[in-house]
Protein backbone atom coordinates (compact mmCIF):
# COMPACT_ATOMS: atom_id res chain seq x y z
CA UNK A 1 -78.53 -49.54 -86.35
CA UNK A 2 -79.11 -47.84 -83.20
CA UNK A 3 -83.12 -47.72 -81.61
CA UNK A 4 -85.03 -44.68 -82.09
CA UNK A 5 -84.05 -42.07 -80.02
CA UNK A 6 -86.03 -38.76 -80.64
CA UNK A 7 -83.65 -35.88 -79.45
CA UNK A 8 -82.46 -33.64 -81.01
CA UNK A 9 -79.03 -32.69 -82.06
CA UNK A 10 -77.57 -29.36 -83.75
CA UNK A 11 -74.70 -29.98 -85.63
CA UNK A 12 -71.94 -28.28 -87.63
CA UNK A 13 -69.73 -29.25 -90.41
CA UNK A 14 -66.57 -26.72 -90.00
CA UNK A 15 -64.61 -26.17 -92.95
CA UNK A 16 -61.65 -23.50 -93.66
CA UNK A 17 -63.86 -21.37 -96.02
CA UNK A 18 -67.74 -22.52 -95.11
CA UNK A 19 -69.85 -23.50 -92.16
CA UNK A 20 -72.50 -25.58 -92.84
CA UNK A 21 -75.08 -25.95 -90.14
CA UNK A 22 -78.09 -28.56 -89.40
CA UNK A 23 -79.88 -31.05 -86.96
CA UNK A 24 -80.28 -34.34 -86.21
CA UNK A 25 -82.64 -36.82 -85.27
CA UNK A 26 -81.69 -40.51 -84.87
CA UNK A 27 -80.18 -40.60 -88.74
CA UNK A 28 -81.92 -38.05 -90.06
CA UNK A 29 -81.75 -34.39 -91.04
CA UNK A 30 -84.39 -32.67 -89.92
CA UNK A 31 -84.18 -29.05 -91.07
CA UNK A 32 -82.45 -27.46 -94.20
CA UNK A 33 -78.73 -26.75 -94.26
CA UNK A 34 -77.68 -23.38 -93.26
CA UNK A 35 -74.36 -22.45 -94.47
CA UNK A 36 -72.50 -19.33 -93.24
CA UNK A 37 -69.05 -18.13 -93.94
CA UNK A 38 -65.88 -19.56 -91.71
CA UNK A 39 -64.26 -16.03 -91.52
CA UNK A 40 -61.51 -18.33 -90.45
CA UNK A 41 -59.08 -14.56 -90.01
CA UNK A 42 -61.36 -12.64 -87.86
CA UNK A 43 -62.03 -14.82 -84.76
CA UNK A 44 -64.84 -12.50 -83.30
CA UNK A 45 -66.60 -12.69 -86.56
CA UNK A 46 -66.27 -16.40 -87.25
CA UNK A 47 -67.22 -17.81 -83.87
CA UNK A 48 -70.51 -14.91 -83.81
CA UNK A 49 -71.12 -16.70 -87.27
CA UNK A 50 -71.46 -20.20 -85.40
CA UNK A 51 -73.22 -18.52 -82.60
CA UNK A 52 -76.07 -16.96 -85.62
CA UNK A 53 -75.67 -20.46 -87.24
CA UNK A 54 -76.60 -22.72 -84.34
CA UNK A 55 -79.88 -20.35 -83.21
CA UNK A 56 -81.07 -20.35 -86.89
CA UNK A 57 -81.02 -24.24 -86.80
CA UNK A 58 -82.23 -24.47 -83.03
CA UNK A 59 -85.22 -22.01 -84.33
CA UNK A 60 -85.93 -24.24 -87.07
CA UNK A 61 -86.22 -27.54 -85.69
CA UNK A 62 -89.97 -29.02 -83.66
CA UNK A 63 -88.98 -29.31 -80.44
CA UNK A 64 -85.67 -28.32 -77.79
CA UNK A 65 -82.51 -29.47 -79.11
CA UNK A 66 -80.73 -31.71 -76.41
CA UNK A 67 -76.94 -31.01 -77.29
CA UNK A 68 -74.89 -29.42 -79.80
CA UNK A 69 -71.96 -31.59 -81.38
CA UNK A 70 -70.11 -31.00 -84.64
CA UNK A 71 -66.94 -31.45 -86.27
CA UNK A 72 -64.18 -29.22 -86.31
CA UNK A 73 -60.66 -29.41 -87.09
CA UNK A 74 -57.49 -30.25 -85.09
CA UNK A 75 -55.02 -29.84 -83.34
CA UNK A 76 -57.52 -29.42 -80.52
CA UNK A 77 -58.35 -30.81 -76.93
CA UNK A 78 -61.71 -32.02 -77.81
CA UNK A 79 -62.85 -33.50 -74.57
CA UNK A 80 -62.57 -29.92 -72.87
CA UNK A 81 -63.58 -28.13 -76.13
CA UNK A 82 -60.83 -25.89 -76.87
CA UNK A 83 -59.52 -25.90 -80.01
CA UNK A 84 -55.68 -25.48 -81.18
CA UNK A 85 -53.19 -23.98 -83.69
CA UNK A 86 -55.49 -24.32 -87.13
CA UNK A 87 -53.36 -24.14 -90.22
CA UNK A 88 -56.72 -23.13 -92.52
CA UNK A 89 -58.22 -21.15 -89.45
CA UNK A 90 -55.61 -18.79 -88.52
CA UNK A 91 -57.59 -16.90 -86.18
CA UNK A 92 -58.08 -20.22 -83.53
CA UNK A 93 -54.05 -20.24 -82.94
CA UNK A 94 -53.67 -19.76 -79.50
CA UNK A 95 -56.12 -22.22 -78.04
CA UNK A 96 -59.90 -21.22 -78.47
CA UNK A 97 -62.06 -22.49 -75.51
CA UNK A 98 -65.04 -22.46 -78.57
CA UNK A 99 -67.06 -25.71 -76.45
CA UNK A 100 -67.38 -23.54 -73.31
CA UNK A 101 -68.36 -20.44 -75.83
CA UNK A 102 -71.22 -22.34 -76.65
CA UNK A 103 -71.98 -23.71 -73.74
CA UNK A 104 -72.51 -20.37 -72.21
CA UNK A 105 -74.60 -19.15 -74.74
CA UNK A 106 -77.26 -22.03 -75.36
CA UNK A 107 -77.15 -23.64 -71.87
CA UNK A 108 -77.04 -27.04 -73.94
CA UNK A 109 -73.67 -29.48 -73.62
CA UNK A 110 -71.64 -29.19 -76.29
CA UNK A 111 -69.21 -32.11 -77.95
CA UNK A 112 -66.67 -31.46 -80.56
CA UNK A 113 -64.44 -33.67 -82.30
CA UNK A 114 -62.41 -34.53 -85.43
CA UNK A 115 -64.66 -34.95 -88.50
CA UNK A 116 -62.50 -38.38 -89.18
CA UNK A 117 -63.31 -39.69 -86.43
CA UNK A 118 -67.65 -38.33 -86.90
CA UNK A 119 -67.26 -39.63 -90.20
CA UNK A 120 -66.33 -43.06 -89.33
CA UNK A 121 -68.94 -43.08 -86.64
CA UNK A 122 -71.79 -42.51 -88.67
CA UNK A 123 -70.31 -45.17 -91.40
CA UNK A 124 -70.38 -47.52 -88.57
CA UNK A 125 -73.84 -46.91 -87.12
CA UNK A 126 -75.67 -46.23 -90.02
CA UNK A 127 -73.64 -46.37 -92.92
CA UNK A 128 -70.69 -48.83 -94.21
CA UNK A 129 -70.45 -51.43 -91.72
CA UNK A 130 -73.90 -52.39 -92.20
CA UNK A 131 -74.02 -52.41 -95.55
CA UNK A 132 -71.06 -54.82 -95.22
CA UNK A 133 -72.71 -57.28 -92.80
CA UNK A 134 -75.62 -57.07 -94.75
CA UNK A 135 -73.50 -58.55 -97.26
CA UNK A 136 -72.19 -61.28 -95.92
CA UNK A 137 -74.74 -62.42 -94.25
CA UNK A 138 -76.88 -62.56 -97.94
CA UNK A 139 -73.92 -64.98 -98.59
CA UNK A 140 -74.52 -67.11 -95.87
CA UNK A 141 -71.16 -66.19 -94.07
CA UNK A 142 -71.53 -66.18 -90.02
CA UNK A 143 -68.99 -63.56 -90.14
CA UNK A 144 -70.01 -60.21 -88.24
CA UNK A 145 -67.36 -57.09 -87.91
CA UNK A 146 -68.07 -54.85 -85.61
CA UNK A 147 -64.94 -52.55 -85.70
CA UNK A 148 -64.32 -49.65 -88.64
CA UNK A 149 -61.36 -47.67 -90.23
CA UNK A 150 -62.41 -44.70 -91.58
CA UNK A 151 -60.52 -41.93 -93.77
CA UNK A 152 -61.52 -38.84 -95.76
CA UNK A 153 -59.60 -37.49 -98.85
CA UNK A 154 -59.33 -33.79 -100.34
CA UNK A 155 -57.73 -31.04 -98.95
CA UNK A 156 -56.17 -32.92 -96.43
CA UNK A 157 -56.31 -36.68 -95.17
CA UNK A 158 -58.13 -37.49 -92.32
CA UNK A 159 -58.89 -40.90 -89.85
CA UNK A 160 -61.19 -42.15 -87.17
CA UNK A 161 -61.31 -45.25 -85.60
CA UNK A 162 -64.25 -47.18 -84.23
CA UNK A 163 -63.67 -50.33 -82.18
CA UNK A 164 -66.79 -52.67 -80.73
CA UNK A 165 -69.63 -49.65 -81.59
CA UNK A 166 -67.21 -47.20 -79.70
CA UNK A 167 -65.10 -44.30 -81.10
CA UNK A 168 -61.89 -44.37 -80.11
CA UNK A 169 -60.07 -41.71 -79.33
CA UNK A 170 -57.14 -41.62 -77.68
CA UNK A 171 -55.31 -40.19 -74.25
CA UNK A 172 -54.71 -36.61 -76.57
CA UNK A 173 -57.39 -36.76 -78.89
CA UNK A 174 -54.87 -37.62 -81.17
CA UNK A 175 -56.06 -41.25 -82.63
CA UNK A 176 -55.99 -42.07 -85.81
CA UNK A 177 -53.75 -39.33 -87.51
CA UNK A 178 -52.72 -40.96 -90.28
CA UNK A 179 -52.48 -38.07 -92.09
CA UNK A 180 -48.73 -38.20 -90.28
CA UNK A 181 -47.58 -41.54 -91.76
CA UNK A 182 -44.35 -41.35 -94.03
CA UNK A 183 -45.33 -41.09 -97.90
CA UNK A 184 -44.18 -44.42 -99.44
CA UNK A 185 -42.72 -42.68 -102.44
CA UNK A 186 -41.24 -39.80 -100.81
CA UNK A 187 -39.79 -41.11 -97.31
CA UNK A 188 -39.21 -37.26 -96.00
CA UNK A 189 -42.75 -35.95 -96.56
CA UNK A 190 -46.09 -37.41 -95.11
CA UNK A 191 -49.01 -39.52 -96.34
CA UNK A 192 -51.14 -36.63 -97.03
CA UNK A 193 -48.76 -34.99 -99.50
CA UNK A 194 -49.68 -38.02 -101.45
CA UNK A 195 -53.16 -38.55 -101.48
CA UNK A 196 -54.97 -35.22 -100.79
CA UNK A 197 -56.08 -33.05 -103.84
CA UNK A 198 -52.50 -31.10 -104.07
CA UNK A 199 -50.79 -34.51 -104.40
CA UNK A 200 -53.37 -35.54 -107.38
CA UNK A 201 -52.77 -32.15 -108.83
CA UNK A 202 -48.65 -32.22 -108.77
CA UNK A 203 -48.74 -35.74 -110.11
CA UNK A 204 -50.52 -34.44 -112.67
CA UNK A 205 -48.77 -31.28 -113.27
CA UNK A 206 -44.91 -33.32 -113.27
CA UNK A 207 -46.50 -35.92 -116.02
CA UNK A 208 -47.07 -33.41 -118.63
CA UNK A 209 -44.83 -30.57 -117.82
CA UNK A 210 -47.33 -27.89 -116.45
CA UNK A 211 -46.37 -25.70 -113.13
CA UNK A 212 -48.97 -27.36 -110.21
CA UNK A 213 -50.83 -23.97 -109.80
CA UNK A 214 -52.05 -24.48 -114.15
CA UNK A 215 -52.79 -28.26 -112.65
CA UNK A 216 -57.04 -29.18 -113.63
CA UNK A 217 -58.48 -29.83 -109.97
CA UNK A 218 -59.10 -33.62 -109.14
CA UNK A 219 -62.57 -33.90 -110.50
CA UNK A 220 -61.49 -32.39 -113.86
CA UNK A 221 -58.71 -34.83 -113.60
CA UNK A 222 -60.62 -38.06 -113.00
CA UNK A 223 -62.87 -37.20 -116.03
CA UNK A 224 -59.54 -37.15 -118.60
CA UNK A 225 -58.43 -40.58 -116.73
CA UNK A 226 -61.85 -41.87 -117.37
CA UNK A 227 -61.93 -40.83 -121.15
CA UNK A 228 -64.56 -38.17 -120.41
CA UNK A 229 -62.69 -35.20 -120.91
CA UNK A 230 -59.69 -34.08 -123.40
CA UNK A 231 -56.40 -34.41 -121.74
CA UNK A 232 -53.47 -36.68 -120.62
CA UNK A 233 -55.32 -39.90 -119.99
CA UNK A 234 -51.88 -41.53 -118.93
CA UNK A 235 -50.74 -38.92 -116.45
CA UNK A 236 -54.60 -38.87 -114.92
CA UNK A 237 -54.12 -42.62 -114.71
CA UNK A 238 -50.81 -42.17 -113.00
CA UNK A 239 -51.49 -39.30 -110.80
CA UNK A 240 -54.55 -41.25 -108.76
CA UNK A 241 -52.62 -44.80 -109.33
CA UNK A 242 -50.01 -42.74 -107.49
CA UNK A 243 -52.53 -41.74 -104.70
CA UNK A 244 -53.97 -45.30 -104.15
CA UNK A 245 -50.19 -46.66 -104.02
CA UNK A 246 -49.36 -43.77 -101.06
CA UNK A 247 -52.71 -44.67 -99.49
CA UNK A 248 -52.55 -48.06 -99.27
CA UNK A 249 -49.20 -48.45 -97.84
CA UNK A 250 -50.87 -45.76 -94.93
CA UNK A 251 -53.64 -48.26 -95.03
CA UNK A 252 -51.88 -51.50 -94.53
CA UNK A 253 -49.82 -49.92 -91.43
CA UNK A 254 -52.68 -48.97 -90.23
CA UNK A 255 -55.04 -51.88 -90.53
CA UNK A 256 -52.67 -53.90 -89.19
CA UNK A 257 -52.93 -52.64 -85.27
CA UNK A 258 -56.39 -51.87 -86.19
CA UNK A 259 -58.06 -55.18 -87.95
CA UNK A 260 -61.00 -53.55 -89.66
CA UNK A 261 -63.21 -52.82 -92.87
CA UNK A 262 -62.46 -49.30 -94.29
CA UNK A 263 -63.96 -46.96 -95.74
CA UNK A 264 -63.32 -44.39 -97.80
CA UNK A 265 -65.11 -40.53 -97.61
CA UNK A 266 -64.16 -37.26 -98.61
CA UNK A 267 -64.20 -35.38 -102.39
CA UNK A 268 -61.53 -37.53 -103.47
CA UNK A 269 -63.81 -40.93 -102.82
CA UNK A 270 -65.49 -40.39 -105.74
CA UNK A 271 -62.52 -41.31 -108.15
CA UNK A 272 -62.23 -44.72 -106.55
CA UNK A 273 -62.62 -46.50 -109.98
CA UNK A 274 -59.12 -44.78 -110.92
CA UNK A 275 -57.35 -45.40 -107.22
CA UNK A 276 -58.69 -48.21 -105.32
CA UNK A 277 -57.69 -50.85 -107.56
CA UNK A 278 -53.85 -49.46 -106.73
CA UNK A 279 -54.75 -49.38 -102.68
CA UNK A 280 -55.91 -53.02 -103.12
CA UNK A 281 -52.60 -53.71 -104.68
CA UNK A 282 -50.03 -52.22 -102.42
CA UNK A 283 -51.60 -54.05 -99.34
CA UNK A 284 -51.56 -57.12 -100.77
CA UNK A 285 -47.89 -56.29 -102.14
CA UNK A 286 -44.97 -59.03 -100.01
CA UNK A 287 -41.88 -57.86 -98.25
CA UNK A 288 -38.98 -59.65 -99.79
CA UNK A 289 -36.70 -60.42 -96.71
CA UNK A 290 -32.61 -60.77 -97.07
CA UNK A 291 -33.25 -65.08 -97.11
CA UNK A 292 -36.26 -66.85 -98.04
CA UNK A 293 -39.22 -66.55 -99.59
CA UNK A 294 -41.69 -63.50 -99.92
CA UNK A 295 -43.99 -63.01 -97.27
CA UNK A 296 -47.41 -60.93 -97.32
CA UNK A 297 -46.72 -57.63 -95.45
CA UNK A 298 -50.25 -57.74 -93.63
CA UNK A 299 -51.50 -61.14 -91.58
CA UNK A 300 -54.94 -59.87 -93.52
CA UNK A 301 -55.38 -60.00 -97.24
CA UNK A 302 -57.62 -56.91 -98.91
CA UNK A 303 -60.22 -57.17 -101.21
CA UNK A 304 -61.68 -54.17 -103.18
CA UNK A 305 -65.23 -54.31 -102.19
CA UNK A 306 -66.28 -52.09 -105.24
CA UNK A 307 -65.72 -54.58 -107.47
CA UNK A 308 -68.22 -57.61 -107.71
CA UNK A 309 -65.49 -60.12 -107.92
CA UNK A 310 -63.60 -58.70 -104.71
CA UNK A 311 -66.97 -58.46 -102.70
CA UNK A 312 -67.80 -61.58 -103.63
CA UNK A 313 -64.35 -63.23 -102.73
CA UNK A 314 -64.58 -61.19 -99.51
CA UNK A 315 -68.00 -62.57 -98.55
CA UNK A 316 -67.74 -65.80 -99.82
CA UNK A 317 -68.84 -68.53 -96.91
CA UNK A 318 -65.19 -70.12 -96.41
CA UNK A 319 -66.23 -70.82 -92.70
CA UNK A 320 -66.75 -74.85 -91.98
CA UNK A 321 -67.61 -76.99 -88.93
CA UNK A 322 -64.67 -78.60 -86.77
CA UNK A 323 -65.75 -81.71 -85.30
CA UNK A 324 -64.30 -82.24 -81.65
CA UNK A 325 -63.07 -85.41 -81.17
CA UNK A 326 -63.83 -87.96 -78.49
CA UNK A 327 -67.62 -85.41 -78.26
CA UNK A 328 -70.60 -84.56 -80.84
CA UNK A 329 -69.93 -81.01 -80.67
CA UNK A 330 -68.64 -78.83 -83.64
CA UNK A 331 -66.87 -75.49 -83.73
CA UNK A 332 -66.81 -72.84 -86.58
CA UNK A 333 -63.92 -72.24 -88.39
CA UNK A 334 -62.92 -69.42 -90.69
CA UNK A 335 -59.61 -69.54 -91.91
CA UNK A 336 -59.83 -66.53 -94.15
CA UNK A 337 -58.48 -63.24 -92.34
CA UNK A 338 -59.50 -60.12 -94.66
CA UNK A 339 -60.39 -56.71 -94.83
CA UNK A 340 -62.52 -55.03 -97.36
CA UNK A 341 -61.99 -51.23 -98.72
CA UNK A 342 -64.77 -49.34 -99.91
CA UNK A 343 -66.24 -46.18 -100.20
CA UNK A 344 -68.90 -44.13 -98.31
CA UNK A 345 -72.65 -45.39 -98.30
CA UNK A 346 -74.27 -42.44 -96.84
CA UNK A 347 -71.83 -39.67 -98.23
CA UNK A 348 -69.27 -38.17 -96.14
CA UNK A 349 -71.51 -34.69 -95.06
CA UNK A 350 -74.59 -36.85 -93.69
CA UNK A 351 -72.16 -39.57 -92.08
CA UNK A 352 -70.45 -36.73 -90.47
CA UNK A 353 -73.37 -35.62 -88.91
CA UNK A 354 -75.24 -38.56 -88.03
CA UNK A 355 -71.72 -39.71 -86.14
CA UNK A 356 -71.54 -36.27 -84.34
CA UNK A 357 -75.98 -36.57 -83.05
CA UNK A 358 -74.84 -40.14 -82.63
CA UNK A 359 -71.46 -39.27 -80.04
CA UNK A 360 -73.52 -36.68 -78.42
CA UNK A 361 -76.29 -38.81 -77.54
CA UNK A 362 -73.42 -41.66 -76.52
CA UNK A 363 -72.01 -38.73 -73.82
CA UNK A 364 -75.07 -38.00 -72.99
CA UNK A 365 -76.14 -41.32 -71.78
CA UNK A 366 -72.65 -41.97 -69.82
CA UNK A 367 -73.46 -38.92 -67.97
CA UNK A 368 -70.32 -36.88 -69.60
């Protein structure tokens, strides 16, 4: 957990139909939500919508906001605050210098990034990671982890990275997009044709012989898998199986150059008792080479961290003392590599935001 700190960030949560304003203080919300529309087609309307969104917060809150930092979505060039060619925000294509906009019209500094990579930031300050050392150190383990995989499911399927307490980024602002790894089961589309809500929904729809636009949205769907609704329990079952297959083969490539925990946000993270048994699987699944025996395809093994008997088995003390010979001094040893995979402990809107008051604060400090 960070120190106190008591400034004062405004902060946005940009979606394609809604903008959902607040601010923060250290790792809390301070004022009421205010929640505007994105007129994503009418630039001059949408970005005088932020502009009435950001002075009803700033209004609200006791005292002078230091910065304003929120999420928004890519492609953009976040570090100089322009934003790119939005597929759900048609009227950004072009390049939209919307930091500077800002900037000009509160005299505050302004910081926008990728609500992946927010996400995963507040998850890793206040959220996930933790709760996860928490853990393990309530079962004696020495073990500490101080780096993070985040990703968000629904419409779309989004990443962020934090290594050492830092987010990182990239050269192009362009870290962590796994949303551009290949689909396991369909080698000429990506990853997030498998595991956002359209790829739950067409599952779905191909099981039982429906056209996808008839298809029961995901939440309607997780309550047939889970016997709570009438429906097709086997094709609920099969359409989020299907997801945790495509997203942990995205996982286990991407864990692999990472070496991290990960967690799991987004309006899909709530059906993780019908998908994360399946993600746990297909890391753990072994590459069968031309000669010899079958070989783990990660260096790591997973462990659901949902489950009692995976958290358990993933915080269980396996570390042991090493004497060195020919001295009386000992060395810890723990042979067991893992990674757990589990879902969002502060919910995805409030880690969003406490990452973006968090990475303002950060460039703040560094004199950015």
């Amino acid at each position: 957990m960070p120190p106190p700190d008591e400034r004062i960030v405004l902060t946005l949560d940009a979606g394609g139909t809604n903008f959902v304003f607040t601010a923060v203080r250290g790792t809390e919300e301070i004022v009421e939500p205010v929640r505007l529309p994105a007129a994503g087609d009418d630039l001059e309307q949408s970005v005088a919508n932020i502009i009435a969104g950001f002075r009803q917060v700033a209004e609200a809150v006791p005292g002078d906001p230091a910065a304003i930092s929120f999420a928004f979505p890519g492609p953009a060039d976040y570090t100089r605050g322009v934003i790119g060619d939005l597929a759900n925000l048609p009227a950004y294509r072009g390049g939209v210098p919307l930091g500077p906009i800002l900037e000009e019209e509160f005299g505050l500094p302004v910081f926008i990034n990728n609500d992946g990579d927010l996400f995963v930031y507040g998850e890793a300050i206040a959220g996930f990671l933790p709760w996860l050392n928490s853990e393990m150190e309530k079962a004696g383990s020495p073990k500490c982890f101080r780096n993070l995989l985040g990703v968000t499911l629904g419409t779309g399927f989004g990443g962020g990275i934090v290594t050492d307490g830092r987010l990182h980024l990239g050269d192009n602002s362009a870290a962590a997009e796994i949303w551009c790894l290949r689909n396991r089961l369909n080698r000429d589309t990506t990853a997030e044709e498998g595991v956002s809500i359209r790829g739950v929904r067409r599952v779905y729809a191909e099981r039982i012989g429906i056209d996808v636009e008839t298809a029961p949205e995901p939440e309607e769907i997780f309550r047939i898998g889970s016997g709570e609704a009438a429906g097709d329990t086997a094709a609920a079952r099969e359409a989020f199986r299907t997801l945790g297959q495509v997203l942990g083969d995205a996982l286990a490539n991407a864990v692999t150059l990472i070496d991290a925990p990960i967690v799991i946000g987004g309006g899909l993270a709530g059906a993780h008792p019908l998908f994360l048994p399946a993600v746990v699987e297909e890391m753990n699944r072994a590459f069968t080479p031309p000669e010899g025996e079958p070989i783990p395809r990660m260096e790591i093994t997973a462990f659901n961290l949902e489950e009692e008997a995976g958290r358990e088995a993933f915080c269980s003390a396996a570390a042991r003392e090493l004497e060195v010979p020919g001295s009386d001094r000992t060395v810890p040893y723990d042979p067991l590599k893992r990674t757990g995979v589990g879902v969002t402990r502060l919910g995805t809107s409030r880690a969003t935001a406490i990452g973006a008051c968090a990475y303002a604060l950060a460039r703040l400090d560094e004199g950015d």
